[in-house]
Protein backbone atom coordinates (compact mmCIF):
# COMPACT_ATOMS: atom_id res chain seq x y z
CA UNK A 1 -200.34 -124.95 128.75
CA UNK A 2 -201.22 -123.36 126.07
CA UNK A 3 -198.62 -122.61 122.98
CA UNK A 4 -198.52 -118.85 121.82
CA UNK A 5 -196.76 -118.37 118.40
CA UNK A 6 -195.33 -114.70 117.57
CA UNK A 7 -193.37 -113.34 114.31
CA UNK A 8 -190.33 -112.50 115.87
CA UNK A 9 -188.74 -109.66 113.69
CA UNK A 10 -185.32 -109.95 114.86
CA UNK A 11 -185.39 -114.05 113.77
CA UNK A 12 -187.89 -112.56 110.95
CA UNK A 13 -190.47 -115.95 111.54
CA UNK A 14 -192.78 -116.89 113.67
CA UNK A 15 -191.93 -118.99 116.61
CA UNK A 16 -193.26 -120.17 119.32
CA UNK A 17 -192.95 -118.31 122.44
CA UNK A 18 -191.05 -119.66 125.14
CA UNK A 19 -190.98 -117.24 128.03
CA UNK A 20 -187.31 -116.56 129.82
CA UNK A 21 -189.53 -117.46 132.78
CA UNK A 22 -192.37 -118.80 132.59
CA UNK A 23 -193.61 -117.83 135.99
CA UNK A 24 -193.07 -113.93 134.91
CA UNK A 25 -193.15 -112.78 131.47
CA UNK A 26 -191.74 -108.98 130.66
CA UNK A 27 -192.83 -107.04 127.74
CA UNK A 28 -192.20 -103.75 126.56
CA UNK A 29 -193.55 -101.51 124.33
CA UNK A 30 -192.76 -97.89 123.08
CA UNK A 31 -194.84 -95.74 123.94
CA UNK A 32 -195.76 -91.88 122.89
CA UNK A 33 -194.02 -88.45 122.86
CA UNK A 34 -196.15 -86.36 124.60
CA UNK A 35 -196.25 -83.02 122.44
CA UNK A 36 -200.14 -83.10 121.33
CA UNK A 37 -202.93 -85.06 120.77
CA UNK A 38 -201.81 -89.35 119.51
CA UNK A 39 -203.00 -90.08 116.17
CA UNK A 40 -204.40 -93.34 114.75
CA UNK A 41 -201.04 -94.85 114.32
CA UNK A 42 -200.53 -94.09 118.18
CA UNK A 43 -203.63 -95.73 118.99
CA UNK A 44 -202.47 -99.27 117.00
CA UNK A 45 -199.85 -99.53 118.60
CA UNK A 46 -201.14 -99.34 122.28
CA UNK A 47 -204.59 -101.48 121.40
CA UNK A 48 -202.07 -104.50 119.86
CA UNK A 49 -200.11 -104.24 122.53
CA UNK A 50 -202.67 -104.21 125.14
CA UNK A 51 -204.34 -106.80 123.14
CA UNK A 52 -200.97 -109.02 123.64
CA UNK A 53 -201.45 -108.41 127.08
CA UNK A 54 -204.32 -109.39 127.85
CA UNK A 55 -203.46 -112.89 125.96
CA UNK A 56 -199.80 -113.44 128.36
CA UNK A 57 -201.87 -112.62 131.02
CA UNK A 58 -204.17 -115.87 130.02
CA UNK A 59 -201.71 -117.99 129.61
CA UNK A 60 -199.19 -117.04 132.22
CA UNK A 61 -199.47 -116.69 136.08
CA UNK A 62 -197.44 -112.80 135.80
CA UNK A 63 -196.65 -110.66 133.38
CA UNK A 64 -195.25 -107.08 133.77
CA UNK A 65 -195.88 -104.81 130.70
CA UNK A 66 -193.84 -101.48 130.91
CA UNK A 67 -195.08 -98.72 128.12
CA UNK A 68 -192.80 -95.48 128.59
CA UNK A 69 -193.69 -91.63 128.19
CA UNK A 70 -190.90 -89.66 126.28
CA UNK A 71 -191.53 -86.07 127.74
CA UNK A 72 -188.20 -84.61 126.87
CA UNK A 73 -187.85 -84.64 123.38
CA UNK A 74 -186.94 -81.56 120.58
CA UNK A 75 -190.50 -82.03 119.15
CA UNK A 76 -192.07 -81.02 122.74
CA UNK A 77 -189.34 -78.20 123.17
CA UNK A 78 -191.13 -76.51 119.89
CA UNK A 79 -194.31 -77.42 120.62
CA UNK A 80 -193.85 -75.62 123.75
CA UNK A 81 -192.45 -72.41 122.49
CA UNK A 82 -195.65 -72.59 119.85
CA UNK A 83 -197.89 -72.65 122.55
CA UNK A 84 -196.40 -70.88 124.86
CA UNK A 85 -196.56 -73.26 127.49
CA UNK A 86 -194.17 -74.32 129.97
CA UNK A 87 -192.91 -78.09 128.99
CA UNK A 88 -193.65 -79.71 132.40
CA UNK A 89 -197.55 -78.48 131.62
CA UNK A 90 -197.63 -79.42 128.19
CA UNK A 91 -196.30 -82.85 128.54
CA UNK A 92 -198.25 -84.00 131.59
CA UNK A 93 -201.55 -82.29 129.65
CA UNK A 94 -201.07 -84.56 126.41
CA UNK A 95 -199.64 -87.72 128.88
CA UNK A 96 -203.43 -87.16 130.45
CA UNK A 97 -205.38 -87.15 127.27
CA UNK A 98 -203.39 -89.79 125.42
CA UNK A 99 -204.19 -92.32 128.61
CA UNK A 100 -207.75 -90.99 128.92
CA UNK A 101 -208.23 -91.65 124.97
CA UNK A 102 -206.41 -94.88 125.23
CA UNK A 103 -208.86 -96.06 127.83
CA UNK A 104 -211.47 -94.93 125.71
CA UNK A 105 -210.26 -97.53 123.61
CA UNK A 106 -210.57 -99.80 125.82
CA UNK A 107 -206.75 -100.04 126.22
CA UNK A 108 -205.72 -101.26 129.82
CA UNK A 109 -203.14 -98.92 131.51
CA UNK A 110 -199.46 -100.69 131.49
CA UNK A 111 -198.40 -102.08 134.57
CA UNK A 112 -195.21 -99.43 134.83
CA UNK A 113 -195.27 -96.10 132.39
CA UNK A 114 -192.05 -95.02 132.99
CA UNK A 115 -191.43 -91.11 132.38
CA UNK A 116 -187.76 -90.14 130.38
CA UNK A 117 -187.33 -87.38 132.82
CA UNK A 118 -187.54 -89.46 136.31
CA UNK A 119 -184.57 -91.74 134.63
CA UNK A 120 -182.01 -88.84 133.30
CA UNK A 121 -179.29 -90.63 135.68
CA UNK A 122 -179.73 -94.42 134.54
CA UNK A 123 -178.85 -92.95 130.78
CA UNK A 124 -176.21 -90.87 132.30
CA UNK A 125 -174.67 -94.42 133.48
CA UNK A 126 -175.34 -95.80 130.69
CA UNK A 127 -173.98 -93.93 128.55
CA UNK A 128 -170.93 -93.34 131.14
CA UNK A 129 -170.53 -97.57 130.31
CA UNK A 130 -170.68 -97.04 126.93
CA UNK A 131 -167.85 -94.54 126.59
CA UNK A 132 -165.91 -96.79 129.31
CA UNK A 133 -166.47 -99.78 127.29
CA UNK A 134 -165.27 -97.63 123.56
CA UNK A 135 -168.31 -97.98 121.64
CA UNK A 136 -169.23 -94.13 122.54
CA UNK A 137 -167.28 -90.73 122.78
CA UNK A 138 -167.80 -87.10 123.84
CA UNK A 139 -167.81 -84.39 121.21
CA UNK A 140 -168.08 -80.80 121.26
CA UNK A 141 -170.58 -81.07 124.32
CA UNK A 142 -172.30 -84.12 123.20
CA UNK A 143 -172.06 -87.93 122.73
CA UNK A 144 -171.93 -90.10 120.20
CA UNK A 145 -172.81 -94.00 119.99
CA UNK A 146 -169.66 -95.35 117.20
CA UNK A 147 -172.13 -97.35 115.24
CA UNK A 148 -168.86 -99.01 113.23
CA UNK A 149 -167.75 -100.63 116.92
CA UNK A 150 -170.94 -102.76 116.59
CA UNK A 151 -170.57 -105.28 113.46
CA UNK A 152 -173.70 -106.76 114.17
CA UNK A 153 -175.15 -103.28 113.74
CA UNK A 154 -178.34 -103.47 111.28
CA UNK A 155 -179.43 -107.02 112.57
CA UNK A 156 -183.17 -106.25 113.13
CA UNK A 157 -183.67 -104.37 110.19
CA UNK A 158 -181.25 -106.13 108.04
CA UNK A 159 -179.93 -102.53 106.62
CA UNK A 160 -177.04 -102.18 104.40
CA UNK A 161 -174.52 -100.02 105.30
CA UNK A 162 -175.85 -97.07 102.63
CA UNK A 163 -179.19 -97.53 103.90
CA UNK A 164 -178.55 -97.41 107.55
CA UNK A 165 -176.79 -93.93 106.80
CA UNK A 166 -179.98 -92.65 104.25
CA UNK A 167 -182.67 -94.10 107.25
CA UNK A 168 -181.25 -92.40 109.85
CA UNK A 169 -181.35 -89.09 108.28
CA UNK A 170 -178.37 -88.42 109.75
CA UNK A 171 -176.93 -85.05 111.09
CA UNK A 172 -174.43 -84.31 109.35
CA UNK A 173 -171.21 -83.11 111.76
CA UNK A 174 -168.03 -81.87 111.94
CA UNK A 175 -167.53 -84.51 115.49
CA UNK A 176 -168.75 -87.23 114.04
CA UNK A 177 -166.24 -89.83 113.85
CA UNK A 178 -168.25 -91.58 111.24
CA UNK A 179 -171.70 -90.79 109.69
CA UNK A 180 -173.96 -93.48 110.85
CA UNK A 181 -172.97 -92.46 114.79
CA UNK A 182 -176.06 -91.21 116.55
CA UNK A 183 -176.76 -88.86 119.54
CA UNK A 184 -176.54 -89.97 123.21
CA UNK A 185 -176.02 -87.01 124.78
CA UNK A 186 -176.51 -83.60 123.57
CA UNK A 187 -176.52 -79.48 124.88
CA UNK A 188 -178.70 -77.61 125.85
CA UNK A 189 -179.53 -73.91 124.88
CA UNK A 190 -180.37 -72.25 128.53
CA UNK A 191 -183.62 -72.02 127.58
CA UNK A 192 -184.12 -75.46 127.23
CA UNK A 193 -184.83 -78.11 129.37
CA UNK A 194 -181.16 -79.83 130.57
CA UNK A 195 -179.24 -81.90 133.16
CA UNK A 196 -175.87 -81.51 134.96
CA UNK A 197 -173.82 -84.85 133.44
CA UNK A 198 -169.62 -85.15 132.77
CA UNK A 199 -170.09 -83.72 129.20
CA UNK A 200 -171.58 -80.88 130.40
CA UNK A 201 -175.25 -79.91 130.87
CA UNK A 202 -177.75 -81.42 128.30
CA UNK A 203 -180.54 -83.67 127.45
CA UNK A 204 -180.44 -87.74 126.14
CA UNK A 205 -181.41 -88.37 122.93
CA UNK A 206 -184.25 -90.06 122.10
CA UNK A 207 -182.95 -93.90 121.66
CA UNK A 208 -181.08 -93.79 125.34
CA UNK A 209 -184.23 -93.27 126.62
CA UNK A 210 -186.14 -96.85 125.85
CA UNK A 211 -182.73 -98.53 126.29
CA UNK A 212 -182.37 -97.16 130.10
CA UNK A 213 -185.89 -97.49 131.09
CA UNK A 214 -186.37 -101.33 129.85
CA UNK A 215 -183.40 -102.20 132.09
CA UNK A 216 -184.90 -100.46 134.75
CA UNK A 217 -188.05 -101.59 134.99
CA UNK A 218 -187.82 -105.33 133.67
CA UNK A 219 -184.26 -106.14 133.85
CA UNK A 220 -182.00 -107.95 131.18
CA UNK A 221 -182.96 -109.67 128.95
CA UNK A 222 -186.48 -109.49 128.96
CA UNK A 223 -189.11 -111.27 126.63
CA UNK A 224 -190.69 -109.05 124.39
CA UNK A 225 -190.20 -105.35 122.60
CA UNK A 226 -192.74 -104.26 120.53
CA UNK A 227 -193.78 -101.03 118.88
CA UNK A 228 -194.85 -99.38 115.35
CA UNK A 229 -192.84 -100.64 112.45
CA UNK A 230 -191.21 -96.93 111.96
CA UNK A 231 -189.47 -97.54 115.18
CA UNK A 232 -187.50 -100.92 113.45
CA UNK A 233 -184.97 -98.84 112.17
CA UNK A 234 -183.09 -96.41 113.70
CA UNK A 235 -184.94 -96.48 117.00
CA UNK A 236 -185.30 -99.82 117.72
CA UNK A 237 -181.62 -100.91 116.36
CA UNK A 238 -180.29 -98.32 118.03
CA UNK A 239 -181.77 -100.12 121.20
CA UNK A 240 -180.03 -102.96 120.88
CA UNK A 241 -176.67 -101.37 120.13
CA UNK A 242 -176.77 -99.66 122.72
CA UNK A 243 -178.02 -102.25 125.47
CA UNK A 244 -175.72 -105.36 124.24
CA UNK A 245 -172.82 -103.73 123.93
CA UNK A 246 -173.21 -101.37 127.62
CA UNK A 247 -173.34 -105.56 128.62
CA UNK A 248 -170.55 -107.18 126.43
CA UNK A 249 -172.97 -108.76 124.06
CA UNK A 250 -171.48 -107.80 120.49
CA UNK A 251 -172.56 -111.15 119.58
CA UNK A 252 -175.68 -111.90 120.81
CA UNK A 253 -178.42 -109.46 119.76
CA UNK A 254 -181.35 -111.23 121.58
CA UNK A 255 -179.21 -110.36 125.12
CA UNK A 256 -181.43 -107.33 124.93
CA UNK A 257 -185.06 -109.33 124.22
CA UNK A 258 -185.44 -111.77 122.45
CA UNK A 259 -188.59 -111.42 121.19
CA UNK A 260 -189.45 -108.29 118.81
CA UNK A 261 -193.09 -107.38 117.86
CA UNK A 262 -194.05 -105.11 115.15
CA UNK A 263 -197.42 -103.67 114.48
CA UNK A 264 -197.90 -102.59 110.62
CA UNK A 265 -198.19 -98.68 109.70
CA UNK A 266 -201.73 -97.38 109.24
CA UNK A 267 -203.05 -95.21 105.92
CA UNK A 268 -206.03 -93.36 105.16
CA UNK A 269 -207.84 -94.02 102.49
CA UNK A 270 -205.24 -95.74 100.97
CA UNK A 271 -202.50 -92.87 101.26
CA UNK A 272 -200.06 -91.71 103.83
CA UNK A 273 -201.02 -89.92 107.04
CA UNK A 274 -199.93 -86.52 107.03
CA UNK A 275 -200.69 -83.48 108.14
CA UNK A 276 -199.88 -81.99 104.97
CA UNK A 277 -202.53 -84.33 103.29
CA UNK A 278 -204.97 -83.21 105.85
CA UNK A 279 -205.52 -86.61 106.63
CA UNK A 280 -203.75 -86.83 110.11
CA UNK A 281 -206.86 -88.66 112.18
CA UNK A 282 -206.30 -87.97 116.00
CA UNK A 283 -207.98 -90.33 118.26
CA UNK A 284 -209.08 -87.51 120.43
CA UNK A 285 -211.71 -86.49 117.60
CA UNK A 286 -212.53 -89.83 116.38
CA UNK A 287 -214.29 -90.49 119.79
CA UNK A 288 -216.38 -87.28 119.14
CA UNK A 289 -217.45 -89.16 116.35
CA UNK A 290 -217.53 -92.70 116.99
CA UNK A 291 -218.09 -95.54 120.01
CA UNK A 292 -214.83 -96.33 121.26
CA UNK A 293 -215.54 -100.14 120.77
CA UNK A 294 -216.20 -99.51 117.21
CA UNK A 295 -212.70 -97.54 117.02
CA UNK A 296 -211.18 -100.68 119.04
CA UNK A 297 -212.40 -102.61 117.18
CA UNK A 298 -211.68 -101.26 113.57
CA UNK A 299 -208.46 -101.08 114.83
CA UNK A 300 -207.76 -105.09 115.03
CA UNK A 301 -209.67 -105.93 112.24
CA UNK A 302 -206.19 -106.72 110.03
CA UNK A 303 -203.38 -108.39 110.90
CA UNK A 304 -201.55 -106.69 113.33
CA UNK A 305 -198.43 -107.17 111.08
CA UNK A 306 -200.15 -105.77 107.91
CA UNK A 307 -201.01 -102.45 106.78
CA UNK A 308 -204.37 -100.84 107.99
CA UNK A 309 -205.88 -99.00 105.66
CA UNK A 310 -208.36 -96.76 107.85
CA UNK A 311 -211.84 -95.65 106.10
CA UNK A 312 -214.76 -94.34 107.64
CA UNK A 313 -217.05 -97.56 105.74
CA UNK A 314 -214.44 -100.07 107.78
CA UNK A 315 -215.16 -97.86 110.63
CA UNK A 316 -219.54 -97.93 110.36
CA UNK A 317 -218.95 -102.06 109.51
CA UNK A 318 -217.04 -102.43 112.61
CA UNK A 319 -219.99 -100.27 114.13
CA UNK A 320 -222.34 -102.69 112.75
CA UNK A 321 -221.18 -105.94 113.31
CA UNK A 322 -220.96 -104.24 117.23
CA UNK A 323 -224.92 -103.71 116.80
CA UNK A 324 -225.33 -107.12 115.73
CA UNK A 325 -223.38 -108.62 118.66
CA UNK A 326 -225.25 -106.08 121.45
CA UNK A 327 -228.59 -106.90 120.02
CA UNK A 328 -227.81 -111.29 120.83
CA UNK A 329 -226.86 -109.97 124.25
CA UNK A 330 -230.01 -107.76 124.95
CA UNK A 331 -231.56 -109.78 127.78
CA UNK A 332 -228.70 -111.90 128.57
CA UNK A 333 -227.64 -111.35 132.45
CA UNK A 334 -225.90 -115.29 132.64
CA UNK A 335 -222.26 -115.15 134.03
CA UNK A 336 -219.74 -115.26 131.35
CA UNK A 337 -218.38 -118.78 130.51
CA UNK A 338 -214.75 -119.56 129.44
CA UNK A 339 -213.11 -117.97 126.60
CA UNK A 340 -214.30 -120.06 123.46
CA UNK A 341 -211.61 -122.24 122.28
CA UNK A 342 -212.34 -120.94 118.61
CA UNK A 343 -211.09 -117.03 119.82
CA UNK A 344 -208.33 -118.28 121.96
CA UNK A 345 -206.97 -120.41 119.00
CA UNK A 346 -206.77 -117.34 116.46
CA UNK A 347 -205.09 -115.03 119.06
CA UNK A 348 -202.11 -117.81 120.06
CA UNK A 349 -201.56 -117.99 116.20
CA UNK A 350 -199.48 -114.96 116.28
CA UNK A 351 -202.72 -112.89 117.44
CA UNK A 352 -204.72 -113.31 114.36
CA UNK A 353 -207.55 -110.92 114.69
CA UNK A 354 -209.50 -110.87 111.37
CA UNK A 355 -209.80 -115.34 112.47
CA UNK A 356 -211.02 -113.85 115.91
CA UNK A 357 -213.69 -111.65 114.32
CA UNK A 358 -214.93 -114.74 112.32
CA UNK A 359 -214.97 -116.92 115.69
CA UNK A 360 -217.19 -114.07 117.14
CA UNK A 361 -219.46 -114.20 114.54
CA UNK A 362 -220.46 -117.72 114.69
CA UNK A 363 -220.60 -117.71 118.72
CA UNK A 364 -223.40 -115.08 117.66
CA UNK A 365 -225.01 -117.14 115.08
CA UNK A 366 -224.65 -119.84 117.45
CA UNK A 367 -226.23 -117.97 120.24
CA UNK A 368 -223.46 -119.03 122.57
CA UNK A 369 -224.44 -115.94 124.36
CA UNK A 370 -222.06 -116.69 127.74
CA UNK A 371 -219.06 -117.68 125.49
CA UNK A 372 -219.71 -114.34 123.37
CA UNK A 373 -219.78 -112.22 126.58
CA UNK A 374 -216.89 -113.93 127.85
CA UNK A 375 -214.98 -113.50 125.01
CA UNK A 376 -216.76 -109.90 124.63
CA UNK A 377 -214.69 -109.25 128.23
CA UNK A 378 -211.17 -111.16 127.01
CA UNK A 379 -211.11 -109.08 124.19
CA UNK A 380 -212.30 -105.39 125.37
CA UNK A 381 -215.74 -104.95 123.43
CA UNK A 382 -219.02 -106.08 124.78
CA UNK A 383 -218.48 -103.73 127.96
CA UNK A 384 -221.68 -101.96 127.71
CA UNK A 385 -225.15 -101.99 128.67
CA UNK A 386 -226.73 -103.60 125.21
CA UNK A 387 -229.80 -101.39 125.65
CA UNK A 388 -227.34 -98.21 126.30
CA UNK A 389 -225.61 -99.31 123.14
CA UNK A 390 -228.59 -99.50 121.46
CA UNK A 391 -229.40 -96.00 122.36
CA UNK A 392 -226.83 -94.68 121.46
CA UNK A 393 -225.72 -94.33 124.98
CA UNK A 394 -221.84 -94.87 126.07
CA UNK A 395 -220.03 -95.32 129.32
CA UNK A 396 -216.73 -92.94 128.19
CA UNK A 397 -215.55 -90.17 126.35
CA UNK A 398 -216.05 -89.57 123.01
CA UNK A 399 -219.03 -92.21 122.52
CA UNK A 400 -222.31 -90.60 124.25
CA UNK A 401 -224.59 -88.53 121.73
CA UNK A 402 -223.54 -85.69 119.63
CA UNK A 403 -223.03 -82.27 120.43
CA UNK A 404 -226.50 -80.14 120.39
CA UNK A 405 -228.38 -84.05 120.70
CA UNK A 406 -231.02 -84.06 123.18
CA UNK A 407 -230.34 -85.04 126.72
CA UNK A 408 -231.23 -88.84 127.88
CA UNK A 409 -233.21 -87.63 130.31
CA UNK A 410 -235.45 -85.29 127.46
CA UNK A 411 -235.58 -88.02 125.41
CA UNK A 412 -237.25 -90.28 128.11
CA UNK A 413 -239.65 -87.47 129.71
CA UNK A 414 -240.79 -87.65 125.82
CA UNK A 415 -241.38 -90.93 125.94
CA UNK A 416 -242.84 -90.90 129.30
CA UNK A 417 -245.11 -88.21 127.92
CA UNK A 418 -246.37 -90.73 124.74
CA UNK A 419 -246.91 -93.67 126.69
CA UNK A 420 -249.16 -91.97 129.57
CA UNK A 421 -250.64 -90.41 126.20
CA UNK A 422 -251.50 -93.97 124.56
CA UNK A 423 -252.86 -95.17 127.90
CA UNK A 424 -254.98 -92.08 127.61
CA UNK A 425 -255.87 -93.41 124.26
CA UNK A 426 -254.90 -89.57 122.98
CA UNK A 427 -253.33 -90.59 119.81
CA UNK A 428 -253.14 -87.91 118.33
CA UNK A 429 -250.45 -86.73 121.16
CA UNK A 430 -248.88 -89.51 121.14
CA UNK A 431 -248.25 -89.31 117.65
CA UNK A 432 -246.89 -85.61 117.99
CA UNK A 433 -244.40 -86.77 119.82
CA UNK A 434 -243.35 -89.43 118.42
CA UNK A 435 -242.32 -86.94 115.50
CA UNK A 436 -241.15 -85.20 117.83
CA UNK A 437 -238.68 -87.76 118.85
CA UNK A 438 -237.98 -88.67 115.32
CA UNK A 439 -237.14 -84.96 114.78
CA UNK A 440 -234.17 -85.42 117.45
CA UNK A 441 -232.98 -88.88 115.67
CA UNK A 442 -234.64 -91.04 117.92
CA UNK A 443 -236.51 -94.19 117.06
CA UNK A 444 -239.24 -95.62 119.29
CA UNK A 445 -240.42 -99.37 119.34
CA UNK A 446 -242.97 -100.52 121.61
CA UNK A 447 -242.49 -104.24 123.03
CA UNK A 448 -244.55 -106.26 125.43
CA UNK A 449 -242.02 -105.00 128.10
CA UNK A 450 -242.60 -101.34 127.35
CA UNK A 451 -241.17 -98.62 125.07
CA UNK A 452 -236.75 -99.21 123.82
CA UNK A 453 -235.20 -95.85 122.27
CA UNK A 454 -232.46 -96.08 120.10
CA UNK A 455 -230.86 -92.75 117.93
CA UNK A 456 -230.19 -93.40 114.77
């Protein structure tokens, strides 16, 4: 069988990944907060992860990927009051376009995606086990996780004390037993969203959440969490304090999973993403501009683990190199063969992407068309028609022509129009409209097997 290495954060090198068992492999992932449209960074973070998923499902005969939905959150009760929109509207509206842009990214839909708000009562017990078990206490109508009851507390991260208290942010509070202890449980206003529990009603806070729905869904431990690098510390350590010690594991911080994945952060342009930057790139208007594939693409063309910096050049290379690998397969209707060894190589070495892209370029210079297409399918590019790519021409949202471009079916009643004008030898017409197609972006080139379009 084949060996898959991963960087395992919480060991901070890569190992080899040896599955708890190997006949069903669990992973993980964190997924959004359903408030408004994902950004870029969103989008990383579910096209690695899908990416890893599609690998464990190569090399293993099950695998069970669980990506949640966080739809009660502070963030979402604001948004709400912005928009004036009740919450259980707003968050199933932004849970339907984050999935439709996902899959417009060619991201596969997890096998579970849990909701926070179907699982209130498994954090209520957990949290219940927590405060039974003294690392947790009620406080003025919320409660607290006692972060100094947990001495391996800062493992993943590998946080000082001082910094653990500056990451956090913390609240500062007159029930806090110490600074560093974070929210559990907390009240709700009547107009908010809450839940009857013993401390009165209220919400979870946001770290409960993963914690409850992981043991859920894939039991404990599990193989592998994974999510954006900003969710290492506090989210993601806040996970494991939680889980281990609801389960008597103070000393063993991989009784939670025992793998930990990390995708890098993503900049524009070389500088932070932020809205007050105006440089906060939603996913939802990138595929009004570009193919999907290309997006995909762009988006695993660094290390997962390193920084992507995200420019529109990287973007029309990406596009490109896509162009180059259609135009091979223009003609080509052969089944798919195996997955080249050269692709599957890079992607067990800790899913290196930018030696993938190099293995797909020489498969194309090679004109191993079937191993192209098959690794074209593996990977989650290569789905269209190559003479619909060509065109211009996409099978999902965000990636057919732009807005005010002529319709398909114009475009080929023009061309219809030229050729019965040619075989009428009026030349003249068919000139006109060839500048008349030319006008609407659209280039013409006559083969032996009849007129291709492409817009350009």
């Amino acid at each position: 069988m084949a060996q898959l290495t991963l960087f395992n954060s919480l060991k901070r090198e890569k190992q080899a990944f040896i599955p708890i068992d190997p006949q069903h492999v669990r992973l993980y992932a964190c997924g959004p907060t359903v408030y408004s449209y994902a950004h870029i960074g969103n989008a990383r973070m579910a096209v690695v992860f899908d990416l890893l998923a599609r690998v464990l499902r190569g090399i293993y005969p099950k695998l069970t990927y669980v990506s949640n939905i966080t739809d009660v959150d502070d963030k979402i009760i604001t948004a709400s009051r912005e928009n004036g929109e009740d919450i259980h509207v707003l968050t199933r509206k932004y849970e339907r376009i984050y999935n439709e842009d996902m899959k417009a990214l060619g991201a596969n839909p997890p096998d579970i995606q849990p909701r926070a708000t179907d699982h209130i009562g498994d954090m209520v017990a957990l949290i219940e086990t927590l405060i039974a078990q003294d690392h947790a206490y009620a406080a003025d109508g919320h409660v607290l996780f006692h972060v100094p009851s947990f001495p391996a507390y800062g493992g993943l991260s590998g946080r000082s004390r001082d910094e653990q208290v500056a990451g956090a942010r913390v609240e500062v509070a007159s029930y806090k037993k110490d600074p560093a202890d974070f929210v559990l449980w907390k009240p709700s206003e009547p107009s908010e969203p809450g839940w009857d529990s013993p401390w009165g009603r209220g919400r979870p806070g946001w770290h409960i959440e993963c914690s409850a729905m992981a043991e859920r869904h894939l039991g404990l431990p599990f193989d592998i969490h994974g999510g954006g690098a900003d969710l290492k510390f506090p989210h993601h350590e806040n996970e494991i304090a939680q889980s281990c010690c609801a389960h008597g594991h103070e000393n063993d911080l991989g009784a939670f999973a025992g793998y930990w994945v990390h995708n890098g952060f993503v900049t524009v342009e070389g500088e932070k993403m932020s809205k007050s930057l105006g440089n906060f790139l939603l996913v939802h208007d990138l595929l009004a501009e570009y193919p999907g594939e290309a997006l995909r693409l762009t988006l695993l063309s660094a290390h997962y683990r390193q920084p992507l910096d995200w420019r529109a050049d990287t973007i029309r290379q990406n596009k490109k190199l896509l162009d180059r690998l259609y135009k091979k397969l223009e003609g080509f209707d052969g089944p798919a063969g195996a997955v080249p060894d050269s692709v599957l190589r890079a992607l067990y070495d800790d899913l290196n992407t930018p030696q993938m892209i190099a293995a797909l370029n020489v498969l194309a210079k090679e004109d191993d068309l079937a191993g192209l297409k098959a690794a074209g399918d593996f990977l989650g590019i290569l789905q269209e028609d190559p003479l619909l790519w060509k065109q211009g021409v996409q099978g999902h949202a965000g990636s057919s022509a732009p807005e005010g471009a002529e319709s398909v079916a114009a475009i080929e009643a023009l061309i219809a129009a030229r050729d019965s004008a040619k075989k009428q030898k009026n030349f003249a017409q068919a000139d006109k409209i060839r500048d008349e197609l030319s006008a609407l972006g659209v280039v013409v080139e006559d083969t032996p097997q009849g007129p291709v379009w492409r817009r350009v």
